[in-house]
N, C-alpha and C. Protein backbone atom coordinates (compact mmCIF):
# COMPACT_ATOMS: atom_id res chain seq x y z
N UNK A 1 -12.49 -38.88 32.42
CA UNK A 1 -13.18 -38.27 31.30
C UNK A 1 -13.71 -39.33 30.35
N UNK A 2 -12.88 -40.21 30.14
CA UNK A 2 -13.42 -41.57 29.22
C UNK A 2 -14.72 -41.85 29.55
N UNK A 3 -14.73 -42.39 31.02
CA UNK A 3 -16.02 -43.48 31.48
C UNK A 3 -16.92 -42.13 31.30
N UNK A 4 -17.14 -40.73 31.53
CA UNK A 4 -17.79 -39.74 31.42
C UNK A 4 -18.70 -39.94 30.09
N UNK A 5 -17.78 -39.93 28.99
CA UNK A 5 -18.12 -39.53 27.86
C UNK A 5 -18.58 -41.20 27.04
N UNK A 6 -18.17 -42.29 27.77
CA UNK A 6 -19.24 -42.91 27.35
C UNK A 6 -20.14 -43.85 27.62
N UNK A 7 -20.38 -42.94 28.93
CA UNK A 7 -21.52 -42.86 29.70
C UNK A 7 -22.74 -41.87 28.86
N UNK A 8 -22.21 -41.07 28.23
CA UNK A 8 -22.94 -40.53 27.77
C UNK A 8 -23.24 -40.62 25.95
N UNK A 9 -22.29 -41.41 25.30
CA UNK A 9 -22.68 -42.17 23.73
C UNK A 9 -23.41 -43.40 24.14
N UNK A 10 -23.44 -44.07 25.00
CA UNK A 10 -24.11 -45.36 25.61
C UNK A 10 -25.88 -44.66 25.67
N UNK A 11 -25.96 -43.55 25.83
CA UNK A 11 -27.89 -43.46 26.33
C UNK A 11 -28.55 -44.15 25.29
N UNK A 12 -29.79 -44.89 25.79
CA UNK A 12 -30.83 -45.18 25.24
C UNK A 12 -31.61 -44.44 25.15
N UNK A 13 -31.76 -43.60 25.08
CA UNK A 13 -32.30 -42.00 24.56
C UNK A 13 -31.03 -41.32 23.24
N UNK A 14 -31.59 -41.18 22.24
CA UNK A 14 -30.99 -40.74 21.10
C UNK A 14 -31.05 -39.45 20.62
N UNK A 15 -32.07 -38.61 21.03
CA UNK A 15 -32.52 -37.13 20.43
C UNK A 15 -31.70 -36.27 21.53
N UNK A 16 -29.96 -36.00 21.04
CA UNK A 16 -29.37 -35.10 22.14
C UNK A 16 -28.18 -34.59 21.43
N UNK A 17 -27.78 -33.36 22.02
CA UNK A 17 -26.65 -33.09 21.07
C UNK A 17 -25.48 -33.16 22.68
N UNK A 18 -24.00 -33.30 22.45
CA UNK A 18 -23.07 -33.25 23.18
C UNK A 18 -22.25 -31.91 23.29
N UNK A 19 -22.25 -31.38 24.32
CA UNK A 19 -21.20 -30.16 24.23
C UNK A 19 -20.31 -30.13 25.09
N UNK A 20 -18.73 -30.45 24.72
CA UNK A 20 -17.51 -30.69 25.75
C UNK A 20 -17.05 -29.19 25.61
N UNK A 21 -16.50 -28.73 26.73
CA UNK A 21 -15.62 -27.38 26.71
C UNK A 21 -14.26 -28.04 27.52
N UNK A 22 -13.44 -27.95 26.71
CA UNK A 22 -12.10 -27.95 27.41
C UNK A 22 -11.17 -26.56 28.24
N UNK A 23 -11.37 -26.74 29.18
CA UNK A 23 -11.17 -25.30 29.82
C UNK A 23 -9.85 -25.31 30.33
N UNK A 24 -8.65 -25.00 28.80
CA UNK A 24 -7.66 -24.86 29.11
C UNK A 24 -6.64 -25.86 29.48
N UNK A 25 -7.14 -27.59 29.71
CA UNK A 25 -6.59 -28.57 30.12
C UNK A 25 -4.98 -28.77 30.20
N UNK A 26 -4.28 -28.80 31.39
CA UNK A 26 -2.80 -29.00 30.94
C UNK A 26 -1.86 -30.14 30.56
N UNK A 27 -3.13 -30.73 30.39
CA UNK A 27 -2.56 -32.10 29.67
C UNK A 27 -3.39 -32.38 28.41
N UNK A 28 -2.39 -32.90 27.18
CA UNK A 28 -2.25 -32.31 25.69
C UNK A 28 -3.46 -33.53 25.40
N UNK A 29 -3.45 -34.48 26.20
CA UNK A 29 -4.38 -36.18 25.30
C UNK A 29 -5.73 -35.61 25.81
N UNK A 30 -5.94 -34.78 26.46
CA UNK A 30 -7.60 -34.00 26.93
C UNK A 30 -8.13 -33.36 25.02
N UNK A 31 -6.98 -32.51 24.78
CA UNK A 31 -7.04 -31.87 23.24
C UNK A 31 -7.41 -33.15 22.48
N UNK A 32 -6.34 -34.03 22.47
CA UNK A 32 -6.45 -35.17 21.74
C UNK A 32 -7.35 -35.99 21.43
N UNK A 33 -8.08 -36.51 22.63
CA UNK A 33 -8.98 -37.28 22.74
C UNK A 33 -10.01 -36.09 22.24
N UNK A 34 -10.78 -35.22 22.61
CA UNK A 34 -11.85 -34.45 22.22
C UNK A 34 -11.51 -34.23 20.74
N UNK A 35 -10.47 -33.88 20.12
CA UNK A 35 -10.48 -33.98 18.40
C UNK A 35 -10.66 -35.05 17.73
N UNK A 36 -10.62 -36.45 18.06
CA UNK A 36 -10.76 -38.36 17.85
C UNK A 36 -12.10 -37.90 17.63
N UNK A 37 -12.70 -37.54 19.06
CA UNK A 37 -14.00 -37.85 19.13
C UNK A 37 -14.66 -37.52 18.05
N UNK A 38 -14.14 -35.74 18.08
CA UNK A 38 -15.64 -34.63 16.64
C UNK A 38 -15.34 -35.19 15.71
N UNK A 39 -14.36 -35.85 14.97
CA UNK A 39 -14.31 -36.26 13.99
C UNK A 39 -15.09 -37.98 13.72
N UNK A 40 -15.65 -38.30 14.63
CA UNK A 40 -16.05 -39.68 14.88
C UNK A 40 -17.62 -39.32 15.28
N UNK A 41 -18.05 -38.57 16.09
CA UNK A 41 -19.66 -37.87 17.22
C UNK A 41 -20.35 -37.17 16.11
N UNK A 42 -21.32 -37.30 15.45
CA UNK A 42 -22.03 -36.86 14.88
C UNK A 42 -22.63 -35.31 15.59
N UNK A 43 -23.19 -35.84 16.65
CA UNK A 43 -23.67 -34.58 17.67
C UNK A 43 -22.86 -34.17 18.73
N UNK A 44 -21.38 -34.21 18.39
CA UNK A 44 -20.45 -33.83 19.43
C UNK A 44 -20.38 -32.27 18.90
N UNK A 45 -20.10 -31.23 20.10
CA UNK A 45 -19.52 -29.65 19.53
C UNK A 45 -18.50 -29.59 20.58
N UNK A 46 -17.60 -28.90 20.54
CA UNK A 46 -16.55 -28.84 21.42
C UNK A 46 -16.00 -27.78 21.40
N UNK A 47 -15.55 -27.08 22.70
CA UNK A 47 -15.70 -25.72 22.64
C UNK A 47 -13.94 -25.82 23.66
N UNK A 48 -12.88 -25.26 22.84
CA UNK A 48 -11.69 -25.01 23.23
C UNK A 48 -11.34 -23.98 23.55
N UNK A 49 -11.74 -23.53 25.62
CA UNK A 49 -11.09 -22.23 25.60
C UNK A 49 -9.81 -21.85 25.17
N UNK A 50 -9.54 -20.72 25.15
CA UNK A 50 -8.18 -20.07 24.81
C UNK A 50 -7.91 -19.66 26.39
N UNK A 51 -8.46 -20.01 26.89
CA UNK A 51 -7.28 -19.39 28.40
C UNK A 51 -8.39 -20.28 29.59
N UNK A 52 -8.30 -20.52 30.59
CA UNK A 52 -8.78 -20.88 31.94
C UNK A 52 -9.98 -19.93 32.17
N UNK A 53 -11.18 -20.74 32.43
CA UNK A 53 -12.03 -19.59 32.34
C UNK A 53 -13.34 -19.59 33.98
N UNK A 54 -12.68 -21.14 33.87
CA UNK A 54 -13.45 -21.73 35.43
C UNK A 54 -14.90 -22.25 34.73
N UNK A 55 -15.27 -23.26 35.87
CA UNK A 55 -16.85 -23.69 35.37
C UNK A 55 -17.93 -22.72 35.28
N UNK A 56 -18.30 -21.76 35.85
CA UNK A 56 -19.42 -21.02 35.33
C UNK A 56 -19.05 -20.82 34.05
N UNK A 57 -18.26 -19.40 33.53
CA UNK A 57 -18.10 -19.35 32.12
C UNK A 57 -17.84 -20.38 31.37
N UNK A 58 -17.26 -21.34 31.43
CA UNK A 58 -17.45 -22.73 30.77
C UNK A 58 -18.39 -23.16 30.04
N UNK A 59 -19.34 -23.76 31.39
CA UNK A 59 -20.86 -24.08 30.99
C UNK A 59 -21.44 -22.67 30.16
N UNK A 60 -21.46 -21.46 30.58
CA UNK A 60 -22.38 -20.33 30.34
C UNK A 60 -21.91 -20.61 28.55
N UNK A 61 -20.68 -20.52 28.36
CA UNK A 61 -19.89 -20.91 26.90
C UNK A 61 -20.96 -21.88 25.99
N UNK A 62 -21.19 -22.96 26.70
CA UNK A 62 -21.63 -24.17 26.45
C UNK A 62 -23.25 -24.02 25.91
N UNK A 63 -23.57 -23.19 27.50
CA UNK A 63 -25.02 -23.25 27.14
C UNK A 63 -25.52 -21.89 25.81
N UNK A 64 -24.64 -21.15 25.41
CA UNK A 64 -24.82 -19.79 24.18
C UNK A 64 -24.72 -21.00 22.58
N UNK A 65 -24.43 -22.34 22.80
CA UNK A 65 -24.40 -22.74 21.35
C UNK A 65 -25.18 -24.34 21.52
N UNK A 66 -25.57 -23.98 22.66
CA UNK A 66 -26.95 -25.34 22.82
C UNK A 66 -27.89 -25.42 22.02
N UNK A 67 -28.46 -26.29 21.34
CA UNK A 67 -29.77 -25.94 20.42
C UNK A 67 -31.17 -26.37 20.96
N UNK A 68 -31.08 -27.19 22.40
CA UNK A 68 -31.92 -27.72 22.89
C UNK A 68 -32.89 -26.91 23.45
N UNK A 69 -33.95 -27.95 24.26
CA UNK A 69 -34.96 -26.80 24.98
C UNK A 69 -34.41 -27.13 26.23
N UNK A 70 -34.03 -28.28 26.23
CA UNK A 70 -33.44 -28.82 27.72
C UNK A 70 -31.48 -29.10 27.86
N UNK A 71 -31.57 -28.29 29.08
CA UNK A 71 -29.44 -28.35 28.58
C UNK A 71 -29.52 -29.37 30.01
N UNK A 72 -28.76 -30.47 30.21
CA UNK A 72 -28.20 -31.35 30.83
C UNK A 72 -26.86 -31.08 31.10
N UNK A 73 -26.29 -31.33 32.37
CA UNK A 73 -25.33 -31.25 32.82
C UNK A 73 -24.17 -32.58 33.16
N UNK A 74 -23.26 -32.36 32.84
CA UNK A 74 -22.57 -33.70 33.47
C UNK A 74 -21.14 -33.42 33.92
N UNK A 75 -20.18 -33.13 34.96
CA UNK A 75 -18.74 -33.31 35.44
C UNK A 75 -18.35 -34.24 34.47
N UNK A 76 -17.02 -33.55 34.08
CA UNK A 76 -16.00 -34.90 33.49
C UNK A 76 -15.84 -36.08 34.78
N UNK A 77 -15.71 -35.44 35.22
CA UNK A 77 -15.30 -36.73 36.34
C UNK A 77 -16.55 -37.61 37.08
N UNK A 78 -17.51 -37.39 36.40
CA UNK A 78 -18.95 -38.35 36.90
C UNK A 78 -19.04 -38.89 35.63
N UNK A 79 -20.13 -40.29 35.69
CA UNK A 79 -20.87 -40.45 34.83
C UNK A 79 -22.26 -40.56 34.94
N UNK A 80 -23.01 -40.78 34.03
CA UNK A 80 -24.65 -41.27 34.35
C UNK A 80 -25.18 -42.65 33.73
N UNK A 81 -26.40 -43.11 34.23
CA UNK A 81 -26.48 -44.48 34.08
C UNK A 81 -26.76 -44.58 32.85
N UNK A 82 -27.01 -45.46 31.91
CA UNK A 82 -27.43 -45.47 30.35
C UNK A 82 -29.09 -45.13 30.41
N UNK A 83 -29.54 -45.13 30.88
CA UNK A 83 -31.10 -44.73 30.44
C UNK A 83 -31.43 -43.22 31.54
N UNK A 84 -29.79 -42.54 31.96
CA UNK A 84 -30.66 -40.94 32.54
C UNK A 84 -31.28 -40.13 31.40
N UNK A 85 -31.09 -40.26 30.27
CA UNK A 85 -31.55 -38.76 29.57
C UNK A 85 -32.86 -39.59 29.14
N UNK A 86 -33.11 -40.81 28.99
CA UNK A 86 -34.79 -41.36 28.91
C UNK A 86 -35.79 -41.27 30.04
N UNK A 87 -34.88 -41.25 31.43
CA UNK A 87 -35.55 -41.16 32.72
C UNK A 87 -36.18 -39.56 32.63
N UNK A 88 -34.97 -38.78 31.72
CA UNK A 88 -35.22 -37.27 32.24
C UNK A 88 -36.38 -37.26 31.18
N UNK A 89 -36.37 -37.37 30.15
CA UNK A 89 -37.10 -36.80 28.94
C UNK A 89 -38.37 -37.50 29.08
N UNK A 90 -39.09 -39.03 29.88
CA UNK A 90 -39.87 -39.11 30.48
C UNK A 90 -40.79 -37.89 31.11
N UNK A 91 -39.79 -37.56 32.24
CA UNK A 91 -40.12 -36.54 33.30
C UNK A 91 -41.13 -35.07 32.25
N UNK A 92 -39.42 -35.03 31.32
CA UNK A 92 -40.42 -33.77 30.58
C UNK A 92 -41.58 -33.48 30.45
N UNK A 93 -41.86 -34.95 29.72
CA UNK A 93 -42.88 -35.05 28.98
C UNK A 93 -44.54 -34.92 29.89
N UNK A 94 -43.97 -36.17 31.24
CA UNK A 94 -44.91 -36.19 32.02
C UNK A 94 -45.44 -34.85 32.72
N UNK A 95 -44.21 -33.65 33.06
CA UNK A 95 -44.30 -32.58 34.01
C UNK A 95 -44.39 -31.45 32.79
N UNK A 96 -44.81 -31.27 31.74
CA UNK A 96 -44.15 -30.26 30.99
C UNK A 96 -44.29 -28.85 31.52
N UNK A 97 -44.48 -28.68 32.59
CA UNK A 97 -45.11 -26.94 33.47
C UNK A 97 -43.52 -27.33 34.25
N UNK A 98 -42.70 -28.40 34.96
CA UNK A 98 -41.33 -28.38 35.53
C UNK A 98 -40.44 -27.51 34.26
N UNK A 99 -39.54 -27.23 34.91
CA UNK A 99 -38.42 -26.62 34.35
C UNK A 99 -36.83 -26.95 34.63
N UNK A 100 -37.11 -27.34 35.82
CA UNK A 100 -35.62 -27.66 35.98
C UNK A 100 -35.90 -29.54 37.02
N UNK A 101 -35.07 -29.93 36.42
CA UNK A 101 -35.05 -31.53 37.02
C UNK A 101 -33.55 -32.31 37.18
N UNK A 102 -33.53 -32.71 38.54
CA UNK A 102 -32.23 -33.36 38.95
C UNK A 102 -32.45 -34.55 39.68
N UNK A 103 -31.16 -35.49 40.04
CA UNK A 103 -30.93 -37.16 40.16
C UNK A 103 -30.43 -36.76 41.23
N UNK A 104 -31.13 -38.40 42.41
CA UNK A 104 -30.23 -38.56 43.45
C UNK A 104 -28.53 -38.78 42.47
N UNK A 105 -27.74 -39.11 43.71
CA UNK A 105 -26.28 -39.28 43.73
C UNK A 105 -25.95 -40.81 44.25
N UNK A 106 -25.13 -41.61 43.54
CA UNK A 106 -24.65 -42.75 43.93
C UNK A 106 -23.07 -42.35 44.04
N UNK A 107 -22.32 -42.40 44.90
CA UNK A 107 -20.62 -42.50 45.49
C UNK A 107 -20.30 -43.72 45.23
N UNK A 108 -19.20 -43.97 44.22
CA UNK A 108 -17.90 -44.88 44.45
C UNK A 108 -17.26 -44.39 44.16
N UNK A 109 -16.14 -45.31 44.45
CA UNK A 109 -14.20 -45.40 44.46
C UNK A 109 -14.14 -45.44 43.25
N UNK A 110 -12.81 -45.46 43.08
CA UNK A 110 -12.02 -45.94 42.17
C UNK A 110 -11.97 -47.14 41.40
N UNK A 111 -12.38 -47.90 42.57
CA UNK A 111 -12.46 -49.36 42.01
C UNK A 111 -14.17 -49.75 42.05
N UNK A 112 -15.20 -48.39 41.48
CA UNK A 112 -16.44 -48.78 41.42
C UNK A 112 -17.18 -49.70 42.42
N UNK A 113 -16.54 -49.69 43.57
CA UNK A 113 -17.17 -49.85 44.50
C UNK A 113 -17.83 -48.85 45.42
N UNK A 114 -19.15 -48.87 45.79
CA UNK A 114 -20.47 -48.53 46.46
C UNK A 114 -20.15 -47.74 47.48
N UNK A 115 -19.93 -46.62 47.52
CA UNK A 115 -19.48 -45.63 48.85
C UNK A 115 -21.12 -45.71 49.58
N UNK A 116 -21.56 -44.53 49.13
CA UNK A 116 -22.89 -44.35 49.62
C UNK A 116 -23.98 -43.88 48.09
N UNK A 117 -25.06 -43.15 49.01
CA UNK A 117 -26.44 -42.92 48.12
C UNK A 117 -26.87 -41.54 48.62
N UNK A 118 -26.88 -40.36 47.87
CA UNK A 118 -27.21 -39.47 48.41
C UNK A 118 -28.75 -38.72 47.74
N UNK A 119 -30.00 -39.10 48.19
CA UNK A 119 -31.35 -38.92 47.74
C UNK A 119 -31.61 -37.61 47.72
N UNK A 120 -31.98 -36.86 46.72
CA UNK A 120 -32.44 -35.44 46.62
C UNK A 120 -33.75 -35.00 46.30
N UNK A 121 -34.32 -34.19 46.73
CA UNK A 121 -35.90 -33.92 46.30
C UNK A 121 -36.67 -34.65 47.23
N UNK A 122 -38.08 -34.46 47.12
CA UNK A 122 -39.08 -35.36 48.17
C UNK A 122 -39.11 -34.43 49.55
N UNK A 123 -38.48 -33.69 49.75
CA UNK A 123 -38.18 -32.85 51.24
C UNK A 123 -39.64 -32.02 51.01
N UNK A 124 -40.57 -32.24 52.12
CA UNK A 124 -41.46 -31.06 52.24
C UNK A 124 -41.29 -29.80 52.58
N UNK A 125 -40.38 -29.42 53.53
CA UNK A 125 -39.59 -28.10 53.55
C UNK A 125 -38.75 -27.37 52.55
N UNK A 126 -38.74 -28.09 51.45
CA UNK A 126 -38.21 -26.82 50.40
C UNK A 126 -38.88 -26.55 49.76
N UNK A 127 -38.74 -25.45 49.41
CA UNK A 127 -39.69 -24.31 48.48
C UNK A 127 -39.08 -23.50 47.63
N UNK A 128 -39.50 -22.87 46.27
CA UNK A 128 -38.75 -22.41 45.17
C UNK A 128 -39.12 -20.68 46.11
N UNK A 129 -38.44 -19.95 46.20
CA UNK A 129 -38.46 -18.33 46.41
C UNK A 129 -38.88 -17.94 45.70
N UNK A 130 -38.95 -18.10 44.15
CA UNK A 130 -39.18 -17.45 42.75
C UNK A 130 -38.21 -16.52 42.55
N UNK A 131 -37.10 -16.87 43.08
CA UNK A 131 -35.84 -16.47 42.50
C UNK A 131 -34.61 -18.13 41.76
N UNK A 132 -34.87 -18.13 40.57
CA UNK A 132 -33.96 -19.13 40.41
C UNK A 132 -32.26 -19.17 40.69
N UNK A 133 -31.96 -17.96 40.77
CA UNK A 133 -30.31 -17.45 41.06
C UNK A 133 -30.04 -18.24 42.63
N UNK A 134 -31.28 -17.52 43.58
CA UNK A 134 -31.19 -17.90 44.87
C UNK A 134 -31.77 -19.49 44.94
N UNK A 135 -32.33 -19.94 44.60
CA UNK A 135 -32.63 -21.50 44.65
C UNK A 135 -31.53 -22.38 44.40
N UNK A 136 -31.08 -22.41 43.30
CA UNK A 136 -29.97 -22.64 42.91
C UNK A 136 -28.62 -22.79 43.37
N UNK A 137 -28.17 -21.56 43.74
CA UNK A 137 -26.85 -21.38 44.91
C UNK A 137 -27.56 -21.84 46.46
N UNK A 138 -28.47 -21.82 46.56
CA UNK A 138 -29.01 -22.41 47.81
C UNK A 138 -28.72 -24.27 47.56
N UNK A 139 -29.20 -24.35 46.69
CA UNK A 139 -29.52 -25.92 46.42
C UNK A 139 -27.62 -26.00 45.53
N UNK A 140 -26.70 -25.70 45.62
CA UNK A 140 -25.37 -25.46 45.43
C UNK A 140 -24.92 -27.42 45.13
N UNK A 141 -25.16 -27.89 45.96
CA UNK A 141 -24.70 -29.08 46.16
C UNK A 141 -25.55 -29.97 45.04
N UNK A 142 -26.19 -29.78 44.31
CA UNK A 142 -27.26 -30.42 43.44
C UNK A 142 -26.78 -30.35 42.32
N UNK A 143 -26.36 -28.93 41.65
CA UNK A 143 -25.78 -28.53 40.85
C UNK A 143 -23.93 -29.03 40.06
N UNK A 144 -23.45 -29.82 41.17
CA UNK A 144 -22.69 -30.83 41.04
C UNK A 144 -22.83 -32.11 40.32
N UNK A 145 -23.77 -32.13 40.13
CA UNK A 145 -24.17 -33.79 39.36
C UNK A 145 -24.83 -34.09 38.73
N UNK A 146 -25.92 -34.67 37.82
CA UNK A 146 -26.41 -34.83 36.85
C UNK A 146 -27.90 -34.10 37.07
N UNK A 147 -28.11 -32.91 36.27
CA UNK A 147 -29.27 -32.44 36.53
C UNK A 147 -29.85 -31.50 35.01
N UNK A 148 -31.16 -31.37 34.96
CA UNK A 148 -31.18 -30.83 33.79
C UNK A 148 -32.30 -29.78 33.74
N UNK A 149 -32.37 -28.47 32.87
CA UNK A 149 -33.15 -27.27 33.02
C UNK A 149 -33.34 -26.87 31.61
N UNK A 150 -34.44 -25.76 31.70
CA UNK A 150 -35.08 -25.39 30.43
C UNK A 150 -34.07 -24.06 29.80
N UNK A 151 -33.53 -24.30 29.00
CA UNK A 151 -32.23 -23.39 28.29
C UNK A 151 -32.64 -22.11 28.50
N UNK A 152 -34.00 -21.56 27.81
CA UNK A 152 -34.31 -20.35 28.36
C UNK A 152 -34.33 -19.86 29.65
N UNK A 153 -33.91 -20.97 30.95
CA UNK A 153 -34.14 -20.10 32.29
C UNK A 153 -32.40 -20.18 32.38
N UNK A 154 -31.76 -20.53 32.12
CA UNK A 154 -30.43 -20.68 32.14
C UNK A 154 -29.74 -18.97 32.90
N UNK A 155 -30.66 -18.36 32.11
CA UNK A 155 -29.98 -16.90 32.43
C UNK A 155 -31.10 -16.11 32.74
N UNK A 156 -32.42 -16.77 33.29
CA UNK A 156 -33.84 -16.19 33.60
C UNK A 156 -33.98 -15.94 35.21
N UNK A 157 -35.19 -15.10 35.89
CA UNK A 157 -34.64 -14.94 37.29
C UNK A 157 -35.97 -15.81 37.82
N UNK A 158 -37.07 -16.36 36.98
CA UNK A 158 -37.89 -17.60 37.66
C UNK A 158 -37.83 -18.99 36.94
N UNK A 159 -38.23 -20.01 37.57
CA UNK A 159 -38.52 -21.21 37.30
C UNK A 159 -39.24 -21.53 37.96
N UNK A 160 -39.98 -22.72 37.25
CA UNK A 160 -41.09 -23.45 38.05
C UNK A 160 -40.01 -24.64 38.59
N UNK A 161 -40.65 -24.95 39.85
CA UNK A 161 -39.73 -26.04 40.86
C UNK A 161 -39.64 -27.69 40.31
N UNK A 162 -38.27 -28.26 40.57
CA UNK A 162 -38.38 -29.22 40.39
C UNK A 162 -38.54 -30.10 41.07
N UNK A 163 -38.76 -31.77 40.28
CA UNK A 163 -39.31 -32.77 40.74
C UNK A 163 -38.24 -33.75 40.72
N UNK A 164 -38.58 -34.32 41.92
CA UNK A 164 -37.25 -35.45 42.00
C UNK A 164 -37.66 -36.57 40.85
N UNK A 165 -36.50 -36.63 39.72
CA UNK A 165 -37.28 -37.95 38.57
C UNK A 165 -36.49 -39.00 38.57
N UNK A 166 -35.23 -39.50 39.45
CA UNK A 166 -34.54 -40.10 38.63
C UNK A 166 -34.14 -41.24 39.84
């Protein structure tokens, strides 16, 4: 969770707000550390379930007190490089008709060493259905790792398709 979170005070991109949900954690320094932080994060919000609620409702939690146009995603247990939310907000800017935009995947260990590289997007065989529910759970494995969408489709049933930016 550390290298997570500051992976993500490190961006060279500055215009972002942070939203941690602790979902129930059974270990007490998860509480701990996230109360250090709000009192230190200017744009930190932190959202303490009261019971186990699993990652959908989590995020869904997360994304009802977002103020953005664009909600970004990140696993505690990943991080992202210091210039993804400049790579993404690039993209915005360049694609502003995209709606939803996600990063290949780099794998390491423990000891930050180089597993593999897993490249996403660029495939001429995929195509958006104009169902975002079904794109989405189709594209399941994407949704794991650093990717980012327009807040209003969050709970919408189209999107315009994304572009590999990162």
């Amino acid at each position: 969770m550390n290298q997570c979170l500051q992976s993500v005070f490190d961006q060279t991109f500055e215009n972002y707000e942070i939203i941690c949900v602790d979902d129930q954690s059974p270990d007490p320094r998860v509480r701990d550390a996230l109360e250090q932080l709000r009192a230190n994060i200017i744009n930190l919000k932190i959202i303490f379930n009261e019971a186990n609620l699993g990652i959908s409702a989590s995020l869904n939690r997360a994304i009802e007190i977002a103020e953005g146009e664009f909600i970004a995603f990140v696993d505690c247990d990943d991080y992202i490089s210091q210039d993804a939310l400049e790579k993404i907000h690039k993209q915005i800017k360049d694609y502003p008709e995209v709606d939803y935009f996600f990063t290949d995947r780099i794998d390491i260990d423990e000891t930050n060493r180089f597993i593999r590289q897993a490249n996403y997007g660029g495939y001429p065989d995929i195509r958006p259905s104009g169902d975002i529910a079904d794109d989405l759970l189709c594209g399941v494995h994407v949704l794991f790792f650093f990717f980012s969408s327009r807040r209003r489709h969050t709970r919408s049933s189209t999107v315009s398709w994304a572009r590999r930016c990162v």
